[in-house]
N, C-alpha and C. Protein backbone atom coordinates (compact mmCIF):
# COMPACT_ATOMS: atom_id res chain seq x y z
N UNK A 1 32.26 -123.81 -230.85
CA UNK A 1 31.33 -122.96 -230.13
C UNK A 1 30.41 -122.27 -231.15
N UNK A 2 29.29 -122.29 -231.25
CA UNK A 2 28.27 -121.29 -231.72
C UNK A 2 28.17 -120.09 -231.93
N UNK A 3 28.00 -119.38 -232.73
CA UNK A 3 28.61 -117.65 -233.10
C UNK A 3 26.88 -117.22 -232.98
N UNK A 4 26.96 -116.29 -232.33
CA UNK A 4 25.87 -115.59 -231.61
C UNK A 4 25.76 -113.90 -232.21
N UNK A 5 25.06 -113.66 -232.16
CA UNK A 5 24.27 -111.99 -233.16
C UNK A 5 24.75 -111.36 -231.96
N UNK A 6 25.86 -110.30 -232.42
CA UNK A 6 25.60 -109.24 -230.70
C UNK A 6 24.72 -108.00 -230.73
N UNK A 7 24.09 -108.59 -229.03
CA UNK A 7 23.15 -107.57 -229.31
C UNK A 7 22.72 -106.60 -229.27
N UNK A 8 23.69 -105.52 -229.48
CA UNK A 8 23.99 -104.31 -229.77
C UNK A 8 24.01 -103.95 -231.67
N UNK A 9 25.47 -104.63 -231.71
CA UNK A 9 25.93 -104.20 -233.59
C UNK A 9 25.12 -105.06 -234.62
N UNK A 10 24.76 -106.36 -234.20
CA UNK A 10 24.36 -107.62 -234.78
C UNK A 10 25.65 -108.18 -235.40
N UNK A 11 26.76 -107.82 -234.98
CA UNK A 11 27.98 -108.60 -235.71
C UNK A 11 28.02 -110.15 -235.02
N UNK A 12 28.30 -110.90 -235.91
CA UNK A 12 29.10 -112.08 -235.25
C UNK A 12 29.68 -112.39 -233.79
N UNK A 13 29.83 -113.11 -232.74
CA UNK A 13 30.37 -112.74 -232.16
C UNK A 13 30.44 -114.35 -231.07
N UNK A 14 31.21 -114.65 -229.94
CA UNK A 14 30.99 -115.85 -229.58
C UNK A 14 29.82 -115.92 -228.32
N UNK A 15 29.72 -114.97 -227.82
CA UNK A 15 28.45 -114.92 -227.12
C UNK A 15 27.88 -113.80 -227.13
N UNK A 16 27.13 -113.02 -226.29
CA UNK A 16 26.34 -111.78 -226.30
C UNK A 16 26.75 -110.70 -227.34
N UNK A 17 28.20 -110.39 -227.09
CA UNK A 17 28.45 -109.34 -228.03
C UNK A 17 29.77 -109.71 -228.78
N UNK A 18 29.91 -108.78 -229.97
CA UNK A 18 30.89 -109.07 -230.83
C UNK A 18 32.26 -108.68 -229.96
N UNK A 19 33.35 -108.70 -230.66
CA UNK A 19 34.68 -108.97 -229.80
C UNK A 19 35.09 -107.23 -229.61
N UNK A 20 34.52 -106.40 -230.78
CA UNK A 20 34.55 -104.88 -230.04
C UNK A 20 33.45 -104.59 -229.23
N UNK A 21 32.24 -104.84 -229.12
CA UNK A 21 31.56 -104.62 -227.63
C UNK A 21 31.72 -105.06 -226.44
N UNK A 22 32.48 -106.68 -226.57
CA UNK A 22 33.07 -107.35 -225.26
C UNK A 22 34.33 -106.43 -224.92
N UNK A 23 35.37 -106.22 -225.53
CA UNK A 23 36.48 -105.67 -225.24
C UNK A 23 36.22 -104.09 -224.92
N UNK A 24 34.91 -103.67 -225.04
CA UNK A 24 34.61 -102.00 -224.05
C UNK A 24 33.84 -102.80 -222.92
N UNK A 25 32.97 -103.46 -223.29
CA UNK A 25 32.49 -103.91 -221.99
C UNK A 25 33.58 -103.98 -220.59
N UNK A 26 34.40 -105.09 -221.38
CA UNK A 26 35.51 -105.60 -220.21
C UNK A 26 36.05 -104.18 -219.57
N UNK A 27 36.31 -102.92 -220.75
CA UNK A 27 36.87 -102.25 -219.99
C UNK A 27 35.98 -100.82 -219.04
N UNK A 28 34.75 -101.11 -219.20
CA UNK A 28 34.05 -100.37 -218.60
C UNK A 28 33.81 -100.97 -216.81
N UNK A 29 33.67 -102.51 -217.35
CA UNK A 29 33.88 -102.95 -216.12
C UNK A 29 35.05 -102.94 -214.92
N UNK A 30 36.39 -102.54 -215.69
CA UNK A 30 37.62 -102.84 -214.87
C UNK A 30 37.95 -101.66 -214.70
N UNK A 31 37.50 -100.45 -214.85
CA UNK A 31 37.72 -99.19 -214.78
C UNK A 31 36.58 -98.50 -214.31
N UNK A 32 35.29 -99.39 -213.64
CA UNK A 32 34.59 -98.81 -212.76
C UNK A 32 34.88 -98.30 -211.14
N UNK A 33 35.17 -99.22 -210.34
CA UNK A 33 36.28 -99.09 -209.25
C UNK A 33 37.27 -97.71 -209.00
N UNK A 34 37.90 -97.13 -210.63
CA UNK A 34 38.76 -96.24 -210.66
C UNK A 34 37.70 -95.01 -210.40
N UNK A 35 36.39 -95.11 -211.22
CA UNK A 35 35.60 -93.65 -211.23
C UNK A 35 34.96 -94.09 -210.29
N UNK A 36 34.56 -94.90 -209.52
CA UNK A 36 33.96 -95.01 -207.53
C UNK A 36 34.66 -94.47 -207.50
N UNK A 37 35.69 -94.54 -206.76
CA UNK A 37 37.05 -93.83 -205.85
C UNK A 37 36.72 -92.16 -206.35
N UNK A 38 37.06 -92.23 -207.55
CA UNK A 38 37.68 -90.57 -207.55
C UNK A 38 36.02 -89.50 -207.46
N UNK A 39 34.97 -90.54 -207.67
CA UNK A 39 33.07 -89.79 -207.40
C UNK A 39 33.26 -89.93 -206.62
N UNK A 40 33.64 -90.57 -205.79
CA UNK A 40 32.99 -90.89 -204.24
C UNK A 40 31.74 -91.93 -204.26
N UNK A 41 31.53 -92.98 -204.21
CA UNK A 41 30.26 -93.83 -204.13
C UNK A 41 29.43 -93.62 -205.54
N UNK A 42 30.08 -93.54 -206.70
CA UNK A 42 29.09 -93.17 -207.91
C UNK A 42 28.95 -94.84 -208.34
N UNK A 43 27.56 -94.82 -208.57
CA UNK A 43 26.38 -96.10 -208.52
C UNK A 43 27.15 -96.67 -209.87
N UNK A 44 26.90 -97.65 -210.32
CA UNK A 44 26.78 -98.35 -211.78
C UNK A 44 26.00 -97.59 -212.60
N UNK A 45 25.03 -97.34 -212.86
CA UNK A 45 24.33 -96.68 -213.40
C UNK A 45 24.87 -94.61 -213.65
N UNK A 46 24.69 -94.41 -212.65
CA UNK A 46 25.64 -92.67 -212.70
C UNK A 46 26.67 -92.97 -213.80
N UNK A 47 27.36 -93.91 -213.31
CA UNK A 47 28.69 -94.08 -214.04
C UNK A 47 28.92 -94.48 -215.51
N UNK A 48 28.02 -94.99 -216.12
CA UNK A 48 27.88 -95.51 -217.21
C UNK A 48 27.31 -94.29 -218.11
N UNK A 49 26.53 -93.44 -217.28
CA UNK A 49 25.93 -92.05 -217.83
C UNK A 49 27.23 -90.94 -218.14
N UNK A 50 27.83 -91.22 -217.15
CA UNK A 50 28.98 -90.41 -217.51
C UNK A 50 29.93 -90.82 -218.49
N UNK A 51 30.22 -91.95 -219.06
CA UNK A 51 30.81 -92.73 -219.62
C UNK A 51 30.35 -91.97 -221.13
N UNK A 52 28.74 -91.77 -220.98
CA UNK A 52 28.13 -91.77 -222.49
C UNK A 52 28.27 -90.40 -222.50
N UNK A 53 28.55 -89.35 -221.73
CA UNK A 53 28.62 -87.82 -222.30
C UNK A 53 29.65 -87.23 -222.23
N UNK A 54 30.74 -88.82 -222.13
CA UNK A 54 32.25 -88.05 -221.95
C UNK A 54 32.58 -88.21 -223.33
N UNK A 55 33.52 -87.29 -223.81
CA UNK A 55 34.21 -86.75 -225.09
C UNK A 55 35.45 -87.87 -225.51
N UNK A 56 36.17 -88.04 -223.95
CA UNK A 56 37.29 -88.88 -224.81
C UNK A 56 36.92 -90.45 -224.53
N UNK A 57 35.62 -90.54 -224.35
CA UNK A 57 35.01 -91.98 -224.49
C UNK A 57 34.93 -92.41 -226.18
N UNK A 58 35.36 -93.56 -226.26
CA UNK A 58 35.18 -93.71 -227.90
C UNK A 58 33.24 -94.69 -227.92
N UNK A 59 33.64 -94.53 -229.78
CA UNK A 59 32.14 -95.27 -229.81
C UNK A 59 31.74 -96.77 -228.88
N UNK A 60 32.67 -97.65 -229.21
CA UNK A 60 32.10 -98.58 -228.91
C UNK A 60 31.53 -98.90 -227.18
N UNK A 61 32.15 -98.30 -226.16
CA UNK A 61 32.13 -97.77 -225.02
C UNK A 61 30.56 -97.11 -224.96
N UNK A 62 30.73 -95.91 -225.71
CA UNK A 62 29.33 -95.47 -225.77
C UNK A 62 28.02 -96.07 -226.11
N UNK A 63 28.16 -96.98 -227.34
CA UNK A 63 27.28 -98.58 -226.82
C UNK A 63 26.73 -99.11 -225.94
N UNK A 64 27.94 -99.61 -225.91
CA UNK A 64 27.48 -100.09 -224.30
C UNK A 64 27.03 -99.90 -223.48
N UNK A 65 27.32 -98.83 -222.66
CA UNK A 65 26.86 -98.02 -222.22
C UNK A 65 25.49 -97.69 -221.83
N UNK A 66 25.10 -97.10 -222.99
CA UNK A 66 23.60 -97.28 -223.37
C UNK A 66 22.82 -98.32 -223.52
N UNK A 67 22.91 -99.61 -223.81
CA UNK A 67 22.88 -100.70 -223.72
C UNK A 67 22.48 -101.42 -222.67
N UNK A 68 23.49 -100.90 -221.73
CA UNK A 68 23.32 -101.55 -220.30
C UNK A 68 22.07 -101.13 -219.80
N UNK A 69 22.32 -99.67 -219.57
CA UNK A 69 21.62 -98.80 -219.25
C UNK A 69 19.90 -99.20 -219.43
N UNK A 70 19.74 -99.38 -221.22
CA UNK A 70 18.58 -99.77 -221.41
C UNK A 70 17.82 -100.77 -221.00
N UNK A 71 18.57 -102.02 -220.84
CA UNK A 71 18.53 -103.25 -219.96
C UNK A 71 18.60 -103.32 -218.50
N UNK A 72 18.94 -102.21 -218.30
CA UNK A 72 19.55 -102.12 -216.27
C UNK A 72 19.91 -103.50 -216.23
N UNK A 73 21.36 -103.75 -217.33
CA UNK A 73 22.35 -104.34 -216.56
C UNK A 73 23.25 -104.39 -215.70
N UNK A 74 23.48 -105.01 -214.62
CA UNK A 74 24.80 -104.44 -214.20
C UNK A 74 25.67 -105.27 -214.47
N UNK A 75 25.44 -106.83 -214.92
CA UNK A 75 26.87 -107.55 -215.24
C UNK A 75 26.48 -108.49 -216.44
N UNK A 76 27.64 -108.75 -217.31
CA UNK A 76 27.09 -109.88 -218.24
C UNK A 76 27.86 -110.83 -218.39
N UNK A 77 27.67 -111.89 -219.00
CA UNK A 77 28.53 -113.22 -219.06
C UNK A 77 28.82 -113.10 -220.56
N UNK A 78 30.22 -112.34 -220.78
CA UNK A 78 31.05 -112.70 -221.79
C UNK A 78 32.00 -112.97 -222.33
């Protein structure tokens, strides 16, 4: 497989992002569902904002985050 620039860190990586931006990605995605429920209807977007001004969010999360955000992604293939 082809090693791809991620495009966030520019590290190495096998597709879009390196294996620490995929592995917050994944978990921003699987732990969206948990912060719907407990907001009440909070959008993709709200949620990712909150993600970036929370404290016990680590860096790479916060990336992302922003990232998405800048792109108005809501999903990626990685």
């Amino acid at each position: 497989m082809e090693e791809k620039n991620c495009e966030i860190c520019k590290r190495q990586g096998k597709k879009s992002l390196c294996d620490y931006h995929a592995k917050a990605y994944y978990n921003i995605v699987k732990n969206y569902e948990y912060w719907r429920d407990a907001y009440d209807e909070l959008c993709w977007e709200e949620y990712l904002m909150k993600l970036i001004v929370n404290s016990e969010c680590g860096k790479w999360v916060k990336e992302v985050a922003k990232y998405l955000i800048s792109k108005k992604i809501k999903r990626l293939d990685i």
